[in-house]
N, C-alpha and C. Protein backbone atom coordinates (compact mmCIF):
# COMPACT_ATOMS: atom_id res chain seq x y z
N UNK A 1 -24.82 5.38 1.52
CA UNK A 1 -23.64 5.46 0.69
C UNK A 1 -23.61 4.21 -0.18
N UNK A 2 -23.80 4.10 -1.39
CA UNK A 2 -23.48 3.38 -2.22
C UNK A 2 -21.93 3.07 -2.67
N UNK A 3 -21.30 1.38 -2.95
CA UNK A 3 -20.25 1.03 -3.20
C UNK A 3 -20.48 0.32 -4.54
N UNK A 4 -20.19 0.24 -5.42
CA UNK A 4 -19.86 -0.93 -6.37
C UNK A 4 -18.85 -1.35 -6.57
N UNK A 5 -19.10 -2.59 -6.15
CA UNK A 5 -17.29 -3.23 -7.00
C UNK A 5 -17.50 -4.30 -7.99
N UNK A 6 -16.56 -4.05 -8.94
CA UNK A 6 -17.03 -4.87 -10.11
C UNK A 6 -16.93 -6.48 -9.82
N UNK A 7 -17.13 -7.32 -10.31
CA UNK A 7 -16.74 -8.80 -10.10
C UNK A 7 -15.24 -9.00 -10.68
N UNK A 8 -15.19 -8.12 -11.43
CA UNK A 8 -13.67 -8.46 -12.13
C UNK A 8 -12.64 -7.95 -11.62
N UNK A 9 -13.50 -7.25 -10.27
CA UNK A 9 -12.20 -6.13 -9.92
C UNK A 9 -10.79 -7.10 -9.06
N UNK A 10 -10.20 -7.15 -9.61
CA UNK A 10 -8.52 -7.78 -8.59
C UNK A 10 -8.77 -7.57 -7.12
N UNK A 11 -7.93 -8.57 -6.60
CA UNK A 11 -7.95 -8.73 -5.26
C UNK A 11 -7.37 -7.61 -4.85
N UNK A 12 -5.99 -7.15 -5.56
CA UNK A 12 -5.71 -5.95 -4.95
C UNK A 12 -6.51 -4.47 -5.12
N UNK A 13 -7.06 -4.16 -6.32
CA UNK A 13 -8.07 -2.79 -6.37
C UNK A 13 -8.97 -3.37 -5.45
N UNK A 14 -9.49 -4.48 -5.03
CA UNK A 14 -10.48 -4.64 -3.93
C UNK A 14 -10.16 -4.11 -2.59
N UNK A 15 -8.87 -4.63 -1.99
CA UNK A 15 -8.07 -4.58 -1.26
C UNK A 15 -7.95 -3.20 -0.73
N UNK A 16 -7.47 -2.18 -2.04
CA UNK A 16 -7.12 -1.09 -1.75
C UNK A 16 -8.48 -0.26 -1.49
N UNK A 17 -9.21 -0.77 -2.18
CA UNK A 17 -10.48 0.02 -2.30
C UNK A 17 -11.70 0.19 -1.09
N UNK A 18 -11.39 -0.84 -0.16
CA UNK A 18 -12.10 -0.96 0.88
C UNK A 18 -10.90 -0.22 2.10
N UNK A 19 -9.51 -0.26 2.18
CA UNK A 19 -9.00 0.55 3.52
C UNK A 19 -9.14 1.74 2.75
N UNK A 20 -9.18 2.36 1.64
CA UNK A 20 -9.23 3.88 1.29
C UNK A 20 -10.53 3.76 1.71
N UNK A 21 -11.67 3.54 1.69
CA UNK A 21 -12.76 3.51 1.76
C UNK A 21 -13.29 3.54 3.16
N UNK A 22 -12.48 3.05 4.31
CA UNK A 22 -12.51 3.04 5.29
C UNK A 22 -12.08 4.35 5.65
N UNK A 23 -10.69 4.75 5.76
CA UNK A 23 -10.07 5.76 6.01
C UNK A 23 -10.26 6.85 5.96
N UNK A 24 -11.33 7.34 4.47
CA UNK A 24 -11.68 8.60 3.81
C UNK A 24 -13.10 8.52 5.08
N UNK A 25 -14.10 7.51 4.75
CA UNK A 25 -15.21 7.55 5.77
C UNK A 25 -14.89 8.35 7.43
N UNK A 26 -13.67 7.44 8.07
CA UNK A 26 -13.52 8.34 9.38
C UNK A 26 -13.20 9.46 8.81
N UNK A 27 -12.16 10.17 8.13
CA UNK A 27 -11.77 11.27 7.96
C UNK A 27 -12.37 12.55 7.18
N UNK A 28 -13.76 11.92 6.47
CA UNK A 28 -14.71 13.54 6.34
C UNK A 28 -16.09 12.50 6.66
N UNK A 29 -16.23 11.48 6.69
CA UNK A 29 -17.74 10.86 7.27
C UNK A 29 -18.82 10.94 6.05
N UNK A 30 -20.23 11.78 5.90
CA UNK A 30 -20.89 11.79 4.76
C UNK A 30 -20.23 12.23 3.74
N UNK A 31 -19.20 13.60 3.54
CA UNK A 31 -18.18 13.17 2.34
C UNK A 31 -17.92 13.04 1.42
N UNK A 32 -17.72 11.48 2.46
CA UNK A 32 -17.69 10.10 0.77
C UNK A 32 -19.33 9.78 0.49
N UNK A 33 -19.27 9.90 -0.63
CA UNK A 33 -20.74 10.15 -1.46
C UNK A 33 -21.10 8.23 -1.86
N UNK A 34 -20.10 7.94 -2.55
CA UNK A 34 -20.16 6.71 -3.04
C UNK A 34 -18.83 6.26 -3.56
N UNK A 35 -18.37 4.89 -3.57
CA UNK A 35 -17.20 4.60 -4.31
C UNK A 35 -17.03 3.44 -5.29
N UNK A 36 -16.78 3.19 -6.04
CA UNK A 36 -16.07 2.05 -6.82
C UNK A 36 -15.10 1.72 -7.33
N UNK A 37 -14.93 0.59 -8.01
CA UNK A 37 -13.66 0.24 -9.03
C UNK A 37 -14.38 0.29 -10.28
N UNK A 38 -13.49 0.97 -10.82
CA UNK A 38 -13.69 0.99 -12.91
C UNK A 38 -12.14 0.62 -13.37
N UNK A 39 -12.45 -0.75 -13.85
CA UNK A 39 -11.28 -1.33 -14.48
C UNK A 39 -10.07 -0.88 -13.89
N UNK A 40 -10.20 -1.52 -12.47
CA UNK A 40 -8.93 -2.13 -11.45
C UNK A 40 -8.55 -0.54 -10.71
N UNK A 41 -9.33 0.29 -10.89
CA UNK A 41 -8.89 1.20 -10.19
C UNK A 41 -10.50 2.34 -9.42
N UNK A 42 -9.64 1.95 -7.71
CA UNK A 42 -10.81 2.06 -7.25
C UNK A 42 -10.83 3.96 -7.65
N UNK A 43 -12.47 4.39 -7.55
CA UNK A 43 -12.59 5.83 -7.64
C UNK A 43 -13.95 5.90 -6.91
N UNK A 44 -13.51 7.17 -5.83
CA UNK A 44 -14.35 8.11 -4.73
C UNK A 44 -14.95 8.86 -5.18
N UNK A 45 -16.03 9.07 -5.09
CA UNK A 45 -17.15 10.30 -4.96
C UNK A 45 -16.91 10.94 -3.98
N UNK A 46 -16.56 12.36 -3.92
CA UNK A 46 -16.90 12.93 -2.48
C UNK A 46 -17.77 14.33 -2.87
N UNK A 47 -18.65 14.35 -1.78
CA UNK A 47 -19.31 15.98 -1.87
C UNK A 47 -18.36 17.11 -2.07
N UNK A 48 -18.94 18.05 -2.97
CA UNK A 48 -17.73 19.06 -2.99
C UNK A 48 -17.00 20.07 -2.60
N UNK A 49 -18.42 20.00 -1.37
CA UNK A 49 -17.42 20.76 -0.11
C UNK A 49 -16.21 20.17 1.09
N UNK A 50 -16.53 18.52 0.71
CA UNK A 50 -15.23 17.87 1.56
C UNK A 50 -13.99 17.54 0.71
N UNK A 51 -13.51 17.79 -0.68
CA UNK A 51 -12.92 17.31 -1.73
C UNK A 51 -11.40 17.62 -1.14
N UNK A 52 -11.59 19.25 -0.66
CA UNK A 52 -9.88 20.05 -0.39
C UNK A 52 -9.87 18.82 0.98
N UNK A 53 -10.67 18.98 1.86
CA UNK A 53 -10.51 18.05 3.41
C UNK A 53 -9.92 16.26 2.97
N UNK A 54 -10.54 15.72 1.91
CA UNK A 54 -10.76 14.96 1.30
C UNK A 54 -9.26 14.74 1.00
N UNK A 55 -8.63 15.41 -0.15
CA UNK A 55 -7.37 15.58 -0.48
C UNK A 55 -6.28 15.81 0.18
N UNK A 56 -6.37 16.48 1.01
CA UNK A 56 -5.71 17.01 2.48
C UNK A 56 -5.32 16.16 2.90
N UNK A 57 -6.39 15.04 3.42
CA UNK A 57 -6.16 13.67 4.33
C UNK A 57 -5.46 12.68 3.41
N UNK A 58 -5.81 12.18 2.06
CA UNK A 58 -5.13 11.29 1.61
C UNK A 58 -3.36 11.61 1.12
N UNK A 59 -3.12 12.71 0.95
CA UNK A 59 -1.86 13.12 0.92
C UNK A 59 -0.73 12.92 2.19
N UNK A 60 -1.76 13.38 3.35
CA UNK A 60 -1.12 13.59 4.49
C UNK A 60 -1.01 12.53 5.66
N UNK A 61 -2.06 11.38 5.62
CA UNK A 61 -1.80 10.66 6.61
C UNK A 61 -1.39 9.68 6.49
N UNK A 62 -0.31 9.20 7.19
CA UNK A 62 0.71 8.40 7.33
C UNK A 62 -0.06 6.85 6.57
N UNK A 63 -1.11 6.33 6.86
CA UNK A 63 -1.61 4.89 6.36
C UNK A 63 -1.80 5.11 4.40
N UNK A 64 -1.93 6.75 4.02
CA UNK A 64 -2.42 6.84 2.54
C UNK A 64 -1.30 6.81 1.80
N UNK A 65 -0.94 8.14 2.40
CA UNK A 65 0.79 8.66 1.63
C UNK A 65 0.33 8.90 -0.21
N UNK A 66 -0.61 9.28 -0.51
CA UNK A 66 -0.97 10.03 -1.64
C UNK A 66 -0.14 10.82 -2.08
N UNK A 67 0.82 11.14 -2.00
CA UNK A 67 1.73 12.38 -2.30
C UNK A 67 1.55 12.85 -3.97
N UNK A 68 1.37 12.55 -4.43
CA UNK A 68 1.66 12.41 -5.91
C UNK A 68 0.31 12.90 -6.41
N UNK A 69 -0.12 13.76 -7.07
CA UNK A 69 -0.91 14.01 -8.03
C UNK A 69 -0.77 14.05 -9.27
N UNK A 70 -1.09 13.23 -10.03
CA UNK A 70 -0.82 12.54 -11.55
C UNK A 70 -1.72 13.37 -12.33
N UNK A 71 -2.76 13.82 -12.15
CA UNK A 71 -4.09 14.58 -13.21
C UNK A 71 -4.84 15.49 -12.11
N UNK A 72 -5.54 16.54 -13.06
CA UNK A 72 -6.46 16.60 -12.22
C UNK A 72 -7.06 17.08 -13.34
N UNK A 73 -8.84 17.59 -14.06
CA UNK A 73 -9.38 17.85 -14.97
C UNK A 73 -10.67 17.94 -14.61
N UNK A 74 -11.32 18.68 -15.83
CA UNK A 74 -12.99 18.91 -15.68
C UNK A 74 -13.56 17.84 -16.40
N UNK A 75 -14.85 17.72 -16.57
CA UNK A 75 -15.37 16.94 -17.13
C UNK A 75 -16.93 17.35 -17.40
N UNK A 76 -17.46 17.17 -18.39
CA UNK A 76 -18.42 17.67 -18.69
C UNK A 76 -19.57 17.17 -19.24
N UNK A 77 -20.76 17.19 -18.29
CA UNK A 77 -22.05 15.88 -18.95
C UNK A 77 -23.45 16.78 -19.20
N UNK A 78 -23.41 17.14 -19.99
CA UNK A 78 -24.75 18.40 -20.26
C UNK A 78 -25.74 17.86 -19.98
N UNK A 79 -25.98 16.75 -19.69
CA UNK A 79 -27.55 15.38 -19.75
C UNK A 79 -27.63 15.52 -18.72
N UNK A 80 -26.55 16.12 -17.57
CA UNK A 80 -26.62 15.31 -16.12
C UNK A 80 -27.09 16.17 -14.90
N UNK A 81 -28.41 16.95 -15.50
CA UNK A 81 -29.20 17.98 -14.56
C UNK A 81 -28.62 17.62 -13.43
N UNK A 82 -28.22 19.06 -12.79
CA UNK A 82 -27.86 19.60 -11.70
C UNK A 82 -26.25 18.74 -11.14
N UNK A 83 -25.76 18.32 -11.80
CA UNK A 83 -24.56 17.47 -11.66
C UNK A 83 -23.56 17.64 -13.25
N UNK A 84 -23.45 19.07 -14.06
CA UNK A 84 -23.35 18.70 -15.04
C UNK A 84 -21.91 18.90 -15.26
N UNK A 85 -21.05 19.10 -14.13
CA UNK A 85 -20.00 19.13 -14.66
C UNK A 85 -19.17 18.60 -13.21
N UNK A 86 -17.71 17.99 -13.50
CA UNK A 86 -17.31 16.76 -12.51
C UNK A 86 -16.05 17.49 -12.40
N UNK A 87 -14.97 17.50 -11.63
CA UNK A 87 -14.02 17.34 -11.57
C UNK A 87 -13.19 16.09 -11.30
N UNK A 88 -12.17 15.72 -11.95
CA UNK A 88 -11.32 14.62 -11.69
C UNK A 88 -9.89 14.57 -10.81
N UNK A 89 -9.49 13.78 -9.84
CA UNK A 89 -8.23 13.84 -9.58
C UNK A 89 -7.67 12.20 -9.19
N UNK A 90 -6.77 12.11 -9.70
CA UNK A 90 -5.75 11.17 -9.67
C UNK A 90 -4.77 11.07 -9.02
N UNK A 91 -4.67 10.04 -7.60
CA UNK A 91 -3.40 10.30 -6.52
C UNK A 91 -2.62 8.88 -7.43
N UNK A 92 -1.45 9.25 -6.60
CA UNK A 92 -0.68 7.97 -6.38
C UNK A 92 0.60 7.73 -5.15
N UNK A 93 0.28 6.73 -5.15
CA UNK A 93 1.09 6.83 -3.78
C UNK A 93 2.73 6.13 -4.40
N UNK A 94 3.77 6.78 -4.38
CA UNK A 94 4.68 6.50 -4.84
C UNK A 94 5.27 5.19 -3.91
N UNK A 95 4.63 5.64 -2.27
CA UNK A 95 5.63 4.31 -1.85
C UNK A 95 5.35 3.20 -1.88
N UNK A 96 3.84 3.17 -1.97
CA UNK A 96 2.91 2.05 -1.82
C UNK A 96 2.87 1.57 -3.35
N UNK A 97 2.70 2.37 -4.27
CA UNK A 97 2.28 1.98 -5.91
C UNK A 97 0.86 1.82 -5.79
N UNK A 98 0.28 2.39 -5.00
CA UNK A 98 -1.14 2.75 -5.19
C UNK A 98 -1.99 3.88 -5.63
N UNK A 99 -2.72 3.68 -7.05
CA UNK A 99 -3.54 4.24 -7.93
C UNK A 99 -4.93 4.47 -7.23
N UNK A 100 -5.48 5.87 -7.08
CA UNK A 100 -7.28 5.81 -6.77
C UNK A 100 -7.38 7.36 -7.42
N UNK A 101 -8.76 7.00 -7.98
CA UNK A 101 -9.26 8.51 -8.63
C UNK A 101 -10.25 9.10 -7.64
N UNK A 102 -10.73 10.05 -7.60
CA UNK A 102 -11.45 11.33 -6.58
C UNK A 102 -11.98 12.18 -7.89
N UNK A 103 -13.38 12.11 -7.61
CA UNK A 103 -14.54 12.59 -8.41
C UNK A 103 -15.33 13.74 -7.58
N UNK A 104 -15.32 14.80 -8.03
CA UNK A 104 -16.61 15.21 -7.20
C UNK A 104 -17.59 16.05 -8.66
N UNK A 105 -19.27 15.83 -8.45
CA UNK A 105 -19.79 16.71 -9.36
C UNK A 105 -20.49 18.20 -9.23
N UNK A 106 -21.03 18.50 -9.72
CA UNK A 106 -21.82 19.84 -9.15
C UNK A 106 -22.69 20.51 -9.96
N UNK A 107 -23.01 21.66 -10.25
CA UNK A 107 -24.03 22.20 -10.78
C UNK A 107 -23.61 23.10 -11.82
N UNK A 108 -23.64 23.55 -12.86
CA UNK A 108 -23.17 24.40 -14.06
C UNK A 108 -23.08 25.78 -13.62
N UNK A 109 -24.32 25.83 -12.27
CA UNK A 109 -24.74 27.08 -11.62
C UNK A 109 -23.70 27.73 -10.32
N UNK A 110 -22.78 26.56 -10.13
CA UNK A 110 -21.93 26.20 -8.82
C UNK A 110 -20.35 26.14 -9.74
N UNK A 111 -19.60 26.61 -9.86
CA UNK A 111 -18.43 26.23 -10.39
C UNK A 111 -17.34 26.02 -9.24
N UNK A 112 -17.60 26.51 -8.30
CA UNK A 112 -16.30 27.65 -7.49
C UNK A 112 -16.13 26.58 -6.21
N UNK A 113 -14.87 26.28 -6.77
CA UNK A 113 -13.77 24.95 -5.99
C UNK A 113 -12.86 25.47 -5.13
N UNK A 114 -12.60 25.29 -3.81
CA UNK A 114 -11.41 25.68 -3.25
C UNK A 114 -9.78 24.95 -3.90
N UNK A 115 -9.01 26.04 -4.28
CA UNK A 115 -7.80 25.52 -4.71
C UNK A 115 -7.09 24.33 -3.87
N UNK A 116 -6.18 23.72 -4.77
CA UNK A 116 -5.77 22.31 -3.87
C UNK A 116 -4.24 22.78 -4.00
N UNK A 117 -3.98 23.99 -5.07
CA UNK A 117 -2.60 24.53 -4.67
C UNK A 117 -1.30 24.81 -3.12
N UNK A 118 -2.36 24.50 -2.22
CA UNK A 118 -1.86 24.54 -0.69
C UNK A 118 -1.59 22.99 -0.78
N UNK A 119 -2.29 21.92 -1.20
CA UNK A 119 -1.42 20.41 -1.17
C UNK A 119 -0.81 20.25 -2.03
N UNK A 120 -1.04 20.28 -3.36
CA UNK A 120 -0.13 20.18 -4.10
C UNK A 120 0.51 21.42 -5.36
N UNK A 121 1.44 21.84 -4.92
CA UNK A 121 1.66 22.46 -5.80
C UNK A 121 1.83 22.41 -7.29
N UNK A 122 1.78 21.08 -7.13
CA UNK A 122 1.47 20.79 -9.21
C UNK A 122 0.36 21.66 -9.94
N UNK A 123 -0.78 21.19 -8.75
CA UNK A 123 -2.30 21.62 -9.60
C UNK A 123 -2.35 23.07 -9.51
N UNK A 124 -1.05 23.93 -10.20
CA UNK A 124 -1.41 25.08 -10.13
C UNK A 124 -2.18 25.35 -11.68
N UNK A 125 -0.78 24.66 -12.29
CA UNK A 125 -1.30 24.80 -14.18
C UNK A 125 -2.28 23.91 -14.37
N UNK A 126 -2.46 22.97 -13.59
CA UNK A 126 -3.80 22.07 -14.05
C UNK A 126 -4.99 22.90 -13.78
N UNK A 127 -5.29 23.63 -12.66
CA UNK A 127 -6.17 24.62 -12.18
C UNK A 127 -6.21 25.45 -13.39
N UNK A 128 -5.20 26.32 -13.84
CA UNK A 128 -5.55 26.79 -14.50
C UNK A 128 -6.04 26.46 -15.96
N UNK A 129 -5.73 25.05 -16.60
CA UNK A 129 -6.00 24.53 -17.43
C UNK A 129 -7.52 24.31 -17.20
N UNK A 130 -7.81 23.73 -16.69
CA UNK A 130 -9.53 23.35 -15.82
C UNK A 130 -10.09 24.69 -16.49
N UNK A 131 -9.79 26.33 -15.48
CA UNK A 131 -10.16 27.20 -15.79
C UNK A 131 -10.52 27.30 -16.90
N UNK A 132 -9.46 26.97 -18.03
CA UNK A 132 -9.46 28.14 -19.36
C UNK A 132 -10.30 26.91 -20.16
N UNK A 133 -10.43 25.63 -20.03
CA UNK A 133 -11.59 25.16 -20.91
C UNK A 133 -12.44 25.08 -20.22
N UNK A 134 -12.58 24.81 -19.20
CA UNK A 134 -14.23 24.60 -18.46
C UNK A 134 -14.95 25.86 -18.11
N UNK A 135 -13.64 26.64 -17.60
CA UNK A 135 -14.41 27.76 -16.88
C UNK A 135 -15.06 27.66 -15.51
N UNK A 136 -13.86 26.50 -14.52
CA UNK A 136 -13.90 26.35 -13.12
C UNK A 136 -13.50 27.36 -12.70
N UNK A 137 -13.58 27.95 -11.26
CA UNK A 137 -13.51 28.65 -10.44
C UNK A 137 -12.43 28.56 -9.24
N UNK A 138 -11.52 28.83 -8.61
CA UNK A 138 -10.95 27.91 -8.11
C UNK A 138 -10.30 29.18 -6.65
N UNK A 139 -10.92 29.12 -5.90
CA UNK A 139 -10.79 29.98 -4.77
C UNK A 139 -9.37 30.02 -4.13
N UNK A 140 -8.91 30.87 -3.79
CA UNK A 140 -7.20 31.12 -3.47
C UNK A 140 -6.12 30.83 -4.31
N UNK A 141 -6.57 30.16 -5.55
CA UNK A 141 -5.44 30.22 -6.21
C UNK A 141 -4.59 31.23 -6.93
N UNK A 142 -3.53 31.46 -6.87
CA UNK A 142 -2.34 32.35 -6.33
C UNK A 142 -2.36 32.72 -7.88
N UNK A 143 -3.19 32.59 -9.05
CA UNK A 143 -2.60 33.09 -10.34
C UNK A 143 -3.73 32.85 -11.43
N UNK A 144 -5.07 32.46 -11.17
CA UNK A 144 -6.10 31.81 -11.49
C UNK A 144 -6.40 32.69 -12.92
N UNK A 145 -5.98 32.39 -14.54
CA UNK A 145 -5.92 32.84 -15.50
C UNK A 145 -5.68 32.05 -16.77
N UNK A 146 -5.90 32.10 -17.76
CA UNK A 146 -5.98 31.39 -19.14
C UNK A 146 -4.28 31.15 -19.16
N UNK A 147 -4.34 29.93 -19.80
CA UNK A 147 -2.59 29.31 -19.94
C UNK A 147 -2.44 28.95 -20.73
N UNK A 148 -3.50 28.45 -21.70
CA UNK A 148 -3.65 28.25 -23.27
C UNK A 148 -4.05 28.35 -24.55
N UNK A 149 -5.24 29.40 -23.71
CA UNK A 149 -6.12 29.82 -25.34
C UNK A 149 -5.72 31.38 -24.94
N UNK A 150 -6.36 32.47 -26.04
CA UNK A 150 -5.91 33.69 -25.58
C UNK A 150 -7.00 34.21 -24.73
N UNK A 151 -6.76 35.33 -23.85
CA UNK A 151 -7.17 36.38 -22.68
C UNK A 151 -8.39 36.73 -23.52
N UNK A 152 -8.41 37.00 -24.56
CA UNK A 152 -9.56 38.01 -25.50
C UNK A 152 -10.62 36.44 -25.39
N UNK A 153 -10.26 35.10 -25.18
CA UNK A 153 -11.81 34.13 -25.58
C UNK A 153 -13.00 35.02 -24.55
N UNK A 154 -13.91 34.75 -24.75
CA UNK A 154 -15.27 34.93 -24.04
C UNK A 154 -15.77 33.55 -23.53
N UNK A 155 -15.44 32.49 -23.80
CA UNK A 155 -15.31 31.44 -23.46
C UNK A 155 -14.99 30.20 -23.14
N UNK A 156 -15.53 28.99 -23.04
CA UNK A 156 -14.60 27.68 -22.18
C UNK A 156 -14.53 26.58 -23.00
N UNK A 157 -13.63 26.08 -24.15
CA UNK A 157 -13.45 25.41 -25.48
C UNK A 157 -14.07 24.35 -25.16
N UNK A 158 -13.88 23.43 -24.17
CA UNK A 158 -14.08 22.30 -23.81
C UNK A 158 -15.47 21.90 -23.13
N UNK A 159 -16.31 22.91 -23.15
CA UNK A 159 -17.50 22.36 -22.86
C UNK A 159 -18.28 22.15 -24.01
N UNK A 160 -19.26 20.94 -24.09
CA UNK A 160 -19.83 20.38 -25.17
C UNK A 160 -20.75 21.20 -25.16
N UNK A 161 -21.21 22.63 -25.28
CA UNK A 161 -21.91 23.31 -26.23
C UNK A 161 -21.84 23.74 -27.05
N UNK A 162 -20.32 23.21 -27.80
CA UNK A 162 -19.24 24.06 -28.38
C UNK A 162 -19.44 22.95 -29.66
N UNK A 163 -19.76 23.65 -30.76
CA UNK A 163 -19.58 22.82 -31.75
C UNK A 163 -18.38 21.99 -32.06
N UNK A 164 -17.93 20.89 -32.52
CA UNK A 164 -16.52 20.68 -32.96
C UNK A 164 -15.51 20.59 -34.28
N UNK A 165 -16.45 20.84 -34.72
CA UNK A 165 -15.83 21.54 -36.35
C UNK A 165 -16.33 23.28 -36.32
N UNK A 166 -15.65 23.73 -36.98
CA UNK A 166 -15.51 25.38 -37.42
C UNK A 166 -16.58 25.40 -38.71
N UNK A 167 -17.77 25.70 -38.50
CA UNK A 167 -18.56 25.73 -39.83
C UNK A 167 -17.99 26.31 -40.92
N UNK A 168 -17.10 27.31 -40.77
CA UNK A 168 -17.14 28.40 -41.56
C UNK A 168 -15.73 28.08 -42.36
N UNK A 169 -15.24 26.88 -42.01
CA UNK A 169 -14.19 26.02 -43.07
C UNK A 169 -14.39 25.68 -44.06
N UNK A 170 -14.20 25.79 -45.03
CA UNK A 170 -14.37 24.56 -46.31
C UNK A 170 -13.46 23.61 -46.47
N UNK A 171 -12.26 23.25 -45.57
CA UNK A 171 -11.61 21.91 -45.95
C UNK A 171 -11.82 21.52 -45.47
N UNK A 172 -12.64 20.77 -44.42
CA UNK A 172 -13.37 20.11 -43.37
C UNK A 172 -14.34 19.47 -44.45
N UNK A 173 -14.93 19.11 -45.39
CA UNK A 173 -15.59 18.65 -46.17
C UNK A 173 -15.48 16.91 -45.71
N UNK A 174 -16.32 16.35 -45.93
CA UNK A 174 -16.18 14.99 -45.91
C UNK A 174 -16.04 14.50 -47.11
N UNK A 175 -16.09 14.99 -48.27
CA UNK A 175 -15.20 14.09 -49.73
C UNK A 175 -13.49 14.40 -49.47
N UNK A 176 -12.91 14.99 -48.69
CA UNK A 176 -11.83 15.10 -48.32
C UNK A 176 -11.00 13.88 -47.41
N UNK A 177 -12.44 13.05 -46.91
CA UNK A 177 -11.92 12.21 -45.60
C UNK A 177 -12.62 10.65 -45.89
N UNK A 178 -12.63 10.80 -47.30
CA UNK A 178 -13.26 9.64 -47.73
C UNK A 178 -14.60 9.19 -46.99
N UNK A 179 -15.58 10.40 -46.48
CA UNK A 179 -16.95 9.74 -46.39
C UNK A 179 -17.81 10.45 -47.16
């Protein structure tokens, strides 16, 4: 298991970053994949079959108190054979005022996530947001359907195979934008 911690990282993201780091280890063991701090806020790797177990525990046990889910999102690295697309989640612990992110990656070939809608009921519309640009998968969730683009797309806006201008514009011109 690999850790990095930055040199710059604060005593407290250090702090926090080693008992989460502890805690998550007893509570799914291999898991935790790897962890660090990126600018003061520590963030977990976990395999992505321990992520729901993963989430489960930091919400629920009395030393984490995660309650709070602030984000959750896809992420997308086309370069990153067999790892090419990530999911993100963001706890916070309201009582503590403690910030940590939870990463897991996977395969373009692999989408299909167990829902986290049983811990938090926030990530129902985030789930489905995930869905309708990435085109995650998200097992038991109670409504799993497009929430922002229309039913008729054939596909997932937000993955970078997707051009980002509309060719077929002509005000998109660059003598329009001063280049």
């Amino acid at each position: 298991m690999h850790h990095e911690i930055h040199p710059n990282a604060s005593a407290a993201a250090t702090e926090l970053h080693d008992a989460v780091k502890e805690a998550l280890t007893k509570a799914i063991g291999e898991g935790l994949v790897r962890s660090q701090i990126d600018y003061d806020m520590p963030v977990f790797i976990l395999d992505k079959n321990k992520v729901h177990d993963g989430l489960s525990f930091l919400k629920n046990d009395p030393s984490m108190k995660f309650g709070f889910l602030t984000t959750m999102c896809g992420i997308h690295f086309p370069d990153n054979k067999g790892e090419e697309f990530a999911l993100m989640y963001q706890l916070h612990s309201l009582e503590k005022n403690h910030r940590i992110r939870i990463k897991t990656f996977m395969s373009e070939k692999d989408l299909v996530m167990p829902t986290i809608t049983d811990i938090w009921l926030a990530a129902d519309w985030m789930e489905r947001e995930t869905f309708d640009f990435y085109g995650f998968k998200f097992a038991g969730h109670p409504d799993l359907r497009r929430i922002l683009n229309m039913d008729e797309m054939n596909y997932h806006p937000l993955r970078k195979e997707y051009a980002l201008e509309d060719a077929s514009r002509d005000d998109k011109q660059d003598k329009y934008f001063g280049r």
